[in-house]
Structure formats: C-alpha cells, structure tokens
C-alpha atoms as a PDB file:
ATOM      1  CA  UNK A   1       0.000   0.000   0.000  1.00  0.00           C
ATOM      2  CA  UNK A   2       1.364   3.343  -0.982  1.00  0.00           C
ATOM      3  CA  UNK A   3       2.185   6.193   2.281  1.00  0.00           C
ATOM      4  CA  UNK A   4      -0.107   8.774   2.535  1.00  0.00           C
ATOM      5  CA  UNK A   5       2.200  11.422   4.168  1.00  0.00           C
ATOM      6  CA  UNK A   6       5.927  11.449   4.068  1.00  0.00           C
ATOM      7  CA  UNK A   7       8.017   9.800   6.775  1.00  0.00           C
ATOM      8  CA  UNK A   8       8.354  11.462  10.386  1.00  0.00           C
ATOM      9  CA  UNK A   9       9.274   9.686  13.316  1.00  0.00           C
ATOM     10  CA  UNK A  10       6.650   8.600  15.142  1.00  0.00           C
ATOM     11  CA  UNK A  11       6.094   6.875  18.104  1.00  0.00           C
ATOM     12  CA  UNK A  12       3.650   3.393  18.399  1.00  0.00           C
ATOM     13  CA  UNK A  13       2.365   3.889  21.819  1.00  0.00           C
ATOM     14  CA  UNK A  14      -0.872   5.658  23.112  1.00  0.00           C
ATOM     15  CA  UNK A  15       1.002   8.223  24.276  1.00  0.00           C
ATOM     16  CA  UNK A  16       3.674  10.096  23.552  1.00  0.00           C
ATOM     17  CA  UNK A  17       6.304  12.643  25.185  1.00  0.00           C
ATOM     18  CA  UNK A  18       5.998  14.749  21.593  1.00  0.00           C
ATOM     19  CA  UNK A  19       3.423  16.018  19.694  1.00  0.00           C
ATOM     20  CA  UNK A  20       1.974  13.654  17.288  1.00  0.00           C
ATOM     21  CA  UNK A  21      -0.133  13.363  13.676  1.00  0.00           C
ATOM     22  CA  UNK A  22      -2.778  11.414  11.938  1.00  0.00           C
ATOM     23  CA  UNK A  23      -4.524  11.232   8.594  1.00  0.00           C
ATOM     24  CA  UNK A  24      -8.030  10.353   9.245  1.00  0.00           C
ATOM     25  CA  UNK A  25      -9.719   8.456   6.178  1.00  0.00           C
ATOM     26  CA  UNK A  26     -13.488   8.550   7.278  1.00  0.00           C
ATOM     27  CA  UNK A  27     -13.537   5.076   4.859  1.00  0.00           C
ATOM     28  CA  UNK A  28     -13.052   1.542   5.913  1.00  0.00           C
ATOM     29  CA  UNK A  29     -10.550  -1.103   4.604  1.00  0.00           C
ATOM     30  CA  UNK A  30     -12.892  -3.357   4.424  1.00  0.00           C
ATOM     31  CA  UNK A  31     -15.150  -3.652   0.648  1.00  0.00           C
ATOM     32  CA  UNK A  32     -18.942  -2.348   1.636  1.00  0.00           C
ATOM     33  CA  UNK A  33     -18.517  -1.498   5.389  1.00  0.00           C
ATOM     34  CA  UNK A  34     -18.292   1.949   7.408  1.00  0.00           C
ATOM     35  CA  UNK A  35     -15.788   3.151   9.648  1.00  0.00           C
ATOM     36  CA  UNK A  36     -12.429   4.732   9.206  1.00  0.00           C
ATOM     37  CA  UNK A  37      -9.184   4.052   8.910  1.00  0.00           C
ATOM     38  CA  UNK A  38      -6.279   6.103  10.587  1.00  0.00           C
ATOM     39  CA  UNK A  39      -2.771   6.577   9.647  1.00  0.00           C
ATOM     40  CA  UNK A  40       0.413   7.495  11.439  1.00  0.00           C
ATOM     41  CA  UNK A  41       3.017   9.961  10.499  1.00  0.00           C
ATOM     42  CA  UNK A  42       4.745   7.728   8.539  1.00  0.00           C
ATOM     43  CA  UNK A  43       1.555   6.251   6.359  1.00  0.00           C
ATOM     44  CA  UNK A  44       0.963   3.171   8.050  1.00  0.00           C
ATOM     45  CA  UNK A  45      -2.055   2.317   9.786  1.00  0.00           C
ATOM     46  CA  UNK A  46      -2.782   2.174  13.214  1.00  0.00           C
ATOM     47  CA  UNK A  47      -6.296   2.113  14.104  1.00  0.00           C
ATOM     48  CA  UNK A  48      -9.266   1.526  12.398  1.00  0.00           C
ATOM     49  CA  UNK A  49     -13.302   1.285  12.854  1.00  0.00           C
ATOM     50  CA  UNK A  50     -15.224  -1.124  10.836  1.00  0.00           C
ATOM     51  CA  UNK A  51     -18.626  -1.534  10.554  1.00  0.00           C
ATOM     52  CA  UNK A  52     -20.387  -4.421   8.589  1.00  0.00           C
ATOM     53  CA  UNK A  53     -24.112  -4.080   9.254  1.00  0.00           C
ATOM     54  CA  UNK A  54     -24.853  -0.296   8.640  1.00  0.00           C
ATOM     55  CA  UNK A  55     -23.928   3.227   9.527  1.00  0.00           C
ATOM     56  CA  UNK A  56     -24.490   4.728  12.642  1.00  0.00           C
ATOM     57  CA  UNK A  57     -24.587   1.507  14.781  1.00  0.00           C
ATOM     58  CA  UNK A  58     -25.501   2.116  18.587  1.00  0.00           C
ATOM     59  CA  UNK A  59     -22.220  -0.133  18.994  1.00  0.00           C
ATOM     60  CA  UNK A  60     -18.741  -0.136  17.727  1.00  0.00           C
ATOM     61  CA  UNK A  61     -15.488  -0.387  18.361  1.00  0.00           C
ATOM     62  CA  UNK A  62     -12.074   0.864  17.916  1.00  0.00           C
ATOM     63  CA  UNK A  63      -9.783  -1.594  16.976  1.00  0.00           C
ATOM     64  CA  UNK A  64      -5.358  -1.333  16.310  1.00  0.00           C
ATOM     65  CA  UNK A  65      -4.188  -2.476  13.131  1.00  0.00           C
ATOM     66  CA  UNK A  66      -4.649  -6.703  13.519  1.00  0.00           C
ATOM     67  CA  UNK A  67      -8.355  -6.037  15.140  1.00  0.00           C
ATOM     68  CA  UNK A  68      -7.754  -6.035  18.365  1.00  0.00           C
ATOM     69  CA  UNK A  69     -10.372  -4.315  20.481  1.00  0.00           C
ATOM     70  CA  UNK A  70      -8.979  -0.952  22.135  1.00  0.00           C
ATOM     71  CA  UNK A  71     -12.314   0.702  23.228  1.00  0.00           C
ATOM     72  CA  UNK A  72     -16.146   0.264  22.788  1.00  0.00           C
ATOM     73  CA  UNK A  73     -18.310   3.054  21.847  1.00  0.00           C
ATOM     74  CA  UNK A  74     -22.128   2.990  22.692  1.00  0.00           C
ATOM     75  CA  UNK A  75     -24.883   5.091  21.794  1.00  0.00           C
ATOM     76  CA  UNK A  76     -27.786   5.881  24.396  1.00  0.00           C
ATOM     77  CA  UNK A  77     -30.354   7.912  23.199  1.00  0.00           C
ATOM     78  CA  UNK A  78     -31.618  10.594  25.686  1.00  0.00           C
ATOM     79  CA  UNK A  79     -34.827  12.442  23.964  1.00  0.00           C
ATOM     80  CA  UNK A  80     -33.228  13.615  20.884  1.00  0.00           C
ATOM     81  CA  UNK A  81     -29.757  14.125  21.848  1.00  0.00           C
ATOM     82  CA  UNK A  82     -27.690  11.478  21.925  1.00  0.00           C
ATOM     83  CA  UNK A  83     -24.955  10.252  24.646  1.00  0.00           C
ATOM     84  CA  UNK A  84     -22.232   8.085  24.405  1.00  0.00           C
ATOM     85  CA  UNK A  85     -20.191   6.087  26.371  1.00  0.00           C
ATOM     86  CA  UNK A  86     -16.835   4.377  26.093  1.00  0.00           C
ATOM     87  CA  UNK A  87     -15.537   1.850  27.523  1.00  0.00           C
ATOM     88  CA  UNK A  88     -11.693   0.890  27.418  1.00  0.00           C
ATOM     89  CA  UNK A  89     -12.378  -3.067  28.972  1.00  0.00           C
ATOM     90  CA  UNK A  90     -15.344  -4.736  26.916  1.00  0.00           C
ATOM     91  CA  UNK A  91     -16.110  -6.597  30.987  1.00  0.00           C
ATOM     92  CA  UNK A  92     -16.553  -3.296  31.966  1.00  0.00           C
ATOM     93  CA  UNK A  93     -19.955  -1.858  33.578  1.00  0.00           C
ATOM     94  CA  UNK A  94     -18.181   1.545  34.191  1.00  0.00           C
ATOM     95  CA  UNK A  95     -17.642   3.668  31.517  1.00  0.00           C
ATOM     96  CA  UNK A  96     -13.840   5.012  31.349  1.00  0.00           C
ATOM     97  CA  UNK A  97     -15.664   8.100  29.600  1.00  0.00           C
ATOM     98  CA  UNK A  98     -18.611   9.972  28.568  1.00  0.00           C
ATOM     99  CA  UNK A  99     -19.791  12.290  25.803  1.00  0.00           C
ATOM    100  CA  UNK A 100     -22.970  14.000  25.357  1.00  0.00           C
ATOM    101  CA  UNK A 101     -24.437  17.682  23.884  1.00  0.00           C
ATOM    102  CA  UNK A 102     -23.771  20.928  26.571  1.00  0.00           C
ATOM    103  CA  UNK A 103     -26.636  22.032  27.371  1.00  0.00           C
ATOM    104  CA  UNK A 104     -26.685  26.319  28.156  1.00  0.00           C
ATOM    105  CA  UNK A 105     -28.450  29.170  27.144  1.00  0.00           C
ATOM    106  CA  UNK A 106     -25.328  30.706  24.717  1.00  0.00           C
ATOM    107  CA  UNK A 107     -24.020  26.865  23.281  1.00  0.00           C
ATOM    108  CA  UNK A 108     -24.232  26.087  19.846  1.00  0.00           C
ATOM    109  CA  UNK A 109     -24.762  22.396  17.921  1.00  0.00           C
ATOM    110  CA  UNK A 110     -21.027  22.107  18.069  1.00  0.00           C
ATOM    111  CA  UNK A 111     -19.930  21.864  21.803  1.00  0.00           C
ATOM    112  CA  UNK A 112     -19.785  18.472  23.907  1.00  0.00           C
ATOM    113  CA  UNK A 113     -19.085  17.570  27.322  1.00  0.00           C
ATOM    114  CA  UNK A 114     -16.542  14.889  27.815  1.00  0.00           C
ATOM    115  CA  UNK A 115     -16.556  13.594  31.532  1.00  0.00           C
ATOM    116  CA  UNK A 116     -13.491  11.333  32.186  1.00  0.00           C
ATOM    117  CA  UNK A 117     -13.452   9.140  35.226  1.00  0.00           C
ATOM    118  CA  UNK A 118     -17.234   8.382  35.918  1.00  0.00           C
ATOM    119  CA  UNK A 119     -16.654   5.762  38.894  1.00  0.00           C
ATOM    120  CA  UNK A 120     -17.418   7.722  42.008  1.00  0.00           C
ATOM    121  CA  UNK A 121     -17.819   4.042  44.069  1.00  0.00           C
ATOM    122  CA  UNK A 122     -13.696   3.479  43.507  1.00  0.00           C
ATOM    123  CA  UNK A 123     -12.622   7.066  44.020  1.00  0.00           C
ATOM    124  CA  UNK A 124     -11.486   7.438  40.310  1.00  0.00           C
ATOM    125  CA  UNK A 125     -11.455  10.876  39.994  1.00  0.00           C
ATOM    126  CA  UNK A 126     -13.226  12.961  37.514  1.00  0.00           C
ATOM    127  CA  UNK A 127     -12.708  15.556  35.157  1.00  0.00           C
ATOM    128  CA  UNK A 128     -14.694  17.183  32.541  1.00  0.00           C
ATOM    129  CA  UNK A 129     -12.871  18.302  29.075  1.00  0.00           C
ATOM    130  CA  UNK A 130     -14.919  19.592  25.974  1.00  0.00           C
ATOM    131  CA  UNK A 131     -15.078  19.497  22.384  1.00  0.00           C
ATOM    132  CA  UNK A 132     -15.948  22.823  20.665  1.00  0.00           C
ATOM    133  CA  UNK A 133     -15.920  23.257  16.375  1.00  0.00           C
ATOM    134  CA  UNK A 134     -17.811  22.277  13.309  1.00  0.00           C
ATOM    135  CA  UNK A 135     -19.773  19.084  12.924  1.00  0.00           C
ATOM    136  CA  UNK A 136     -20.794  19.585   9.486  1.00  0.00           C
ATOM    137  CA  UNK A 137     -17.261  20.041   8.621  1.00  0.00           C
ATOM    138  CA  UNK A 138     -15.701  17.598  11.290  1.00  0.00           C
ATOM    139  CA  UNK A 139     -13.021  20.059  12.580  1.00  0.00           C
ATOM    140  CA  UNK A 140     -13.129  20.222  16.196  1.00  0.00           C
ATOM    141  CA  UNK A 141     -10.892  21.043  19.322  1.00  0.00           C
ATOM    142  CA  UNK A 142     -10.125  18.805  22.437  1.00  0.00           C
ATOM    143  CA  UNK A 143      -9.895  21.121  25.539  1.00  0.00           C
ATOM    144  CA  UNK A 144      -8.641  19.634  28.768  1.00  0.00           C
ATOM    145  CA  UNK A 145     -10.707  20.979  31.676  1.00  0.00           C
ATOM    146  CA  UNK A 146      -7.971  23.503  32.438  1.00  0.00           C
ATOM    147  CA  UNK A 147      -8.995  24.953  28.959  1.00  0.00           C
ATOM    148  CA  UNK A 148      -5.621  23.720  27.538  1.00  0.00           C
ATOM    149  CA  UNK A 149      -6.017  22.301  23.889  1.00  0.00           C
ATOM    150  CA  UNK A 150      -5.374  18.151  24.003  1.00  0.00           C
ATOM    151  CA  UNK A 151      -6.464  17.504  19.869  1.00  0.00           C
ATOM    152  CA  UNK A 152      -6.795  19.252  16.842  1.00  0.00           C
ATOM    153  CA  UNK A 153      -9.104  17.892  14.316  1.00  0.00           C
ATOM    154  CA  UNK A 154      -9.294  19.373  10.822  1.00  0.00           C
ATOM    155  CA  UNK A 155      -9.350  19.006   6.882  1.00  0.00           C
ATOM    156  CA  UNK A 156      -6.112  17.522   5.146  1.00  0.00           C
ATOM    157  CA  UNK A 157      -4.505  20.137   3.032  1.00  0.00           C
ATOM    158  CA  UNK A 158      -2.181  18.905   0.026  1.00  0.00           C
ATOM    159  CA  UNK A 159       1.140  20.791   0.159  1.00  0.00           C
ATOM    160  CA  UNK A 160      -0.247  23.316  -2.012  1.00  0.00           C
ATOM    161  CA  UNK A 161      -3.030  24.055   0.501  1.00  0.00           C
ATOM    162  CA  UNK A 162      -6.047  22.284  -1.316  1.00  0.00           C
ATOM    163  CA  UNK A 163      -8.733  20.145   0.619  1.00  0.00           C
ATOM    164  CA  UNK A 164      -8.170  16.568   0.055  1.00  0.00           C
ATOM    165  CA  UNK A 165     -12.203  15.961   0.421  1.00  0.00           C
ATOM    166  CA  UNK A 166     -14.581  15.582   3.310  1.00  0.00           C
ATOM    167  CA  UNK A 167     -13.709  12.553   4.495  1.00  0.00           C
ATOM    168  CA  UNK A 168     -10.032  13.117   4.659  1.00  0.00           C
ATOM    169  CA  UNK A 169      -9.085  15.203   8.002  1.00  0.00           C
ATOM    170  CA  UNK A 170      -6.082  15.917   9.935  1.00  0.00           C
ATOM    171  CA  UNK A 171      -5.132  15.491  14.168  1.00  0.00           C
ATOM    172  CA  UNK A 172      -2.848  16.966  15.837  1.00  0.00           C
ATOM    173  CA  UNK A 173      -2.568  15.369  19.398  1.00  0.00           C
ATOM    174  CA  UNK A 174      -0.347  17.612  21.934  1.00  0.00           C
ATOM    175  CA  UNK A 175       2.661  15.571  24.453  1.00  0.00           C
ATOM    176  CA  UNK A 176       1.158  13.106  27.065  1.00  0.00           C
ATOM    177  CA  UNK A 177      -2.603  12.798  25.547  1.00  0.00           C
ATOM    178  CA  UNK A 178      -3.714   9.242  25.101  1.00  0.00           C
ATOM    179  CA  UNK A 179      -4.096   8.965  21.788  1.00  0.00           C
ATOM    180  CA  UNK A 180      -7.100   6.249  22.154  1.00  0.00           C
ATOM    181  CA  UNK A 181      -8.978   8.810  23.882  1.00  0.00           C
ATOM    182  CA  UNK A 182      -8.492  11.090  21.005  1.00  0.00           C
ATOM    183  CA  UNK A 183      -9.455   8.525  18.153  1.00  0.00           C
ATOM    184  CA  UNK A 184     -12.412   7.284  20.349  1.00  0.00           C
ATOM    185  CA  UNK A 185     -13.695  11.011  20.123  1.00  0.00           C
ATOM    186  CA  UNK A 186     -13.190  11.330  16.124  1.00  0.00           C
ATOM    187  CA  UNK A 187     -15.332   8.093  16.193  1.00  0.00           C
ATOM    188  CA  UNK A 188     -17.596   9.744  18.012  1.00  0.00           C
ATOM    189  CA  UNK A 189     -18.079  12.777  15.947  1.00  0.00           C
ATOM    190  CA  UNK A 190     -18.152  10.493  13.003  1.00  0.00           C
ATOM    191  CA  UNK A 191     -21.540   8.707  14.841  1.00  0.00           C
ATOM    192  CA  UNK A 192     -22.641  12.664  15.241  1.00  0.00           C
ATOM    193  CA  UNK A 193     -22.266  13.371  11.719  1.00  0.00           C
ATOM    194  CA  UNK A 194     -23.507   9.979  10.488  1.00  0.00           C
ATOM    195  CA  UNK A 195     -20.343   9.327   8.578  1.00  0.00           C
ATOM    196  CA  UNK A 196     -19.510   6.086   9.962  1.00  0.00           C
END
C-alpha cells in the first residue's frame, strides 16, 4: 500500500512525550462497510473502525491495526440528543468516559461535554474536558478541563493548501494525551455526523 504522508518519526504507543499526527480516512478497509481508517506519520495504519451491518450503529469499536479491540463506543439515546459512552475493557460496567451535547443558554450544535473518570464508588477521579468546532465540517478542538487544547481535528490540506475531500481530516494530538482517547472522540463525531 502506498504512504499517505511522508516519513516522520513517530512513536507506536498511546502516548507520547511529543506532539503527534494522523490522517483520518473517514472510509473503511474493508469492501462495503463503514468506519475509518487512521494513519500514522509515517503512512501506516494504526487504528481503524469497521462496521459491517450499517452506519451509525448504537455499537462499535475501535480496533489497532490486527483487530484487536482498544475501546467500545455505545450510543444511548436521551430524547433527541444522543450520549455516548466508552468503555476501554469490553467486561466493563463503568464507563472510562462519557460524551454527550452541553446544554446552556449561549451553546451552539457544536460543543460536547466529555466527563473522564465516571466511577465515584472506587474514588477514580473525575474531570470534565470539551469538544468545541464544526460538525458539518468535522473540525473540532479537544480542551482539557484547564482549557488547555489536548487535539486538533481538521481538513487535510495537500502541500499546495487544497482540501483533500470531506472525508479526509487531519489530528494533531499535543505531548502526554492518550491517543485512544483522542481517536475514540473522532469516532464519536463520526456517529454525530452519520459518517460512519
């Protein structure tokens, strides 16, 4: 398979001490399913979502390059907005996070509340980050609940500045994020958008 970006040095863990890269294809490797596949800063892949039975399953999962299982993502539905939790151990009953619409008087269609750490009966603490951008155009930023950006999600420009397409988008993860966390929230906004 041909690279998709040229070669930086990248690490292969879920977190790094540097600031990292990914080209998001919002297409799946696999012939008539939805999902997406993600690349690494040197064009090989590294996680992917796959989804045989239609789009915008209440249920899927983010999976590393051989299929292995790194989170679940499920859909409740809450009147008309939707929530969704994720779940990093598929045994699990507690969800390692949670994302769902912000609700106030001055929030647009484009802002979610992310609240890490929901197990109050083992002490795990919480915190609550947000997502604020464009869901029509799937570029969004990751906020830490300091304020401090964790993600950058936006279109793929060719060197020459032009758009690759829709479905082709560019992250920017800062030092020390987990970069699971991060692709479980693209996946997310792909459910939002219907594009998966």
């Amino acid at each position: 398979m041909a690279k998709v970006h040229p070669c930086i040095p990248s690490s292969s863990s879920s977190c790094s001490t540097q600031r990292e890269t990914y080209t998001i294809w919002m297409k799946s490797l696999v012939l008539n399913s939805n999902g997406y596949t993600v690349y690494d800063s040197n064009g090989e892949v590294v996680y992917r979502i796959d989804n045989y039975d239609s789009k915008c399953r209440s249920e899927v999962y983010l999976m590393d390059l051989r299929g292995n299982i790194l989170c679940t993502i499920l859909r409740k539905k809450l009147l008309r907005f939707g929530l969704w939790d994720c779940y990093n151990d598929k045994d699990s009953r507690i969800p390692w996070f949670k994302v769902g619409k912000a609700f106030g008087f001055f929030n647009n269609d484009s802002v979610y509340d992310i609240l890490v750490g929901t197990n109050e009966a083992q002490n795990i603490s919480s915190s609550n980050h947000r997502m604020e951008g464009s869901v029509h155009n799937l570029e969004f930023k990751i906020f830490d609940g300091e304020g401090q950006i964790m993600a950058v999600m936006q279109r793929k420009l060719s060197s020459s500045g032009v758009a690759l397409g829709e479905d082709v988008l560019f992250v920017t993860i800062e030092p020390h994020i987990d970069h699971i966390f991060v692709m479980a929230l693209v996946a997310i906004l792909g459910l939002i958008r219907r594009k998966m």
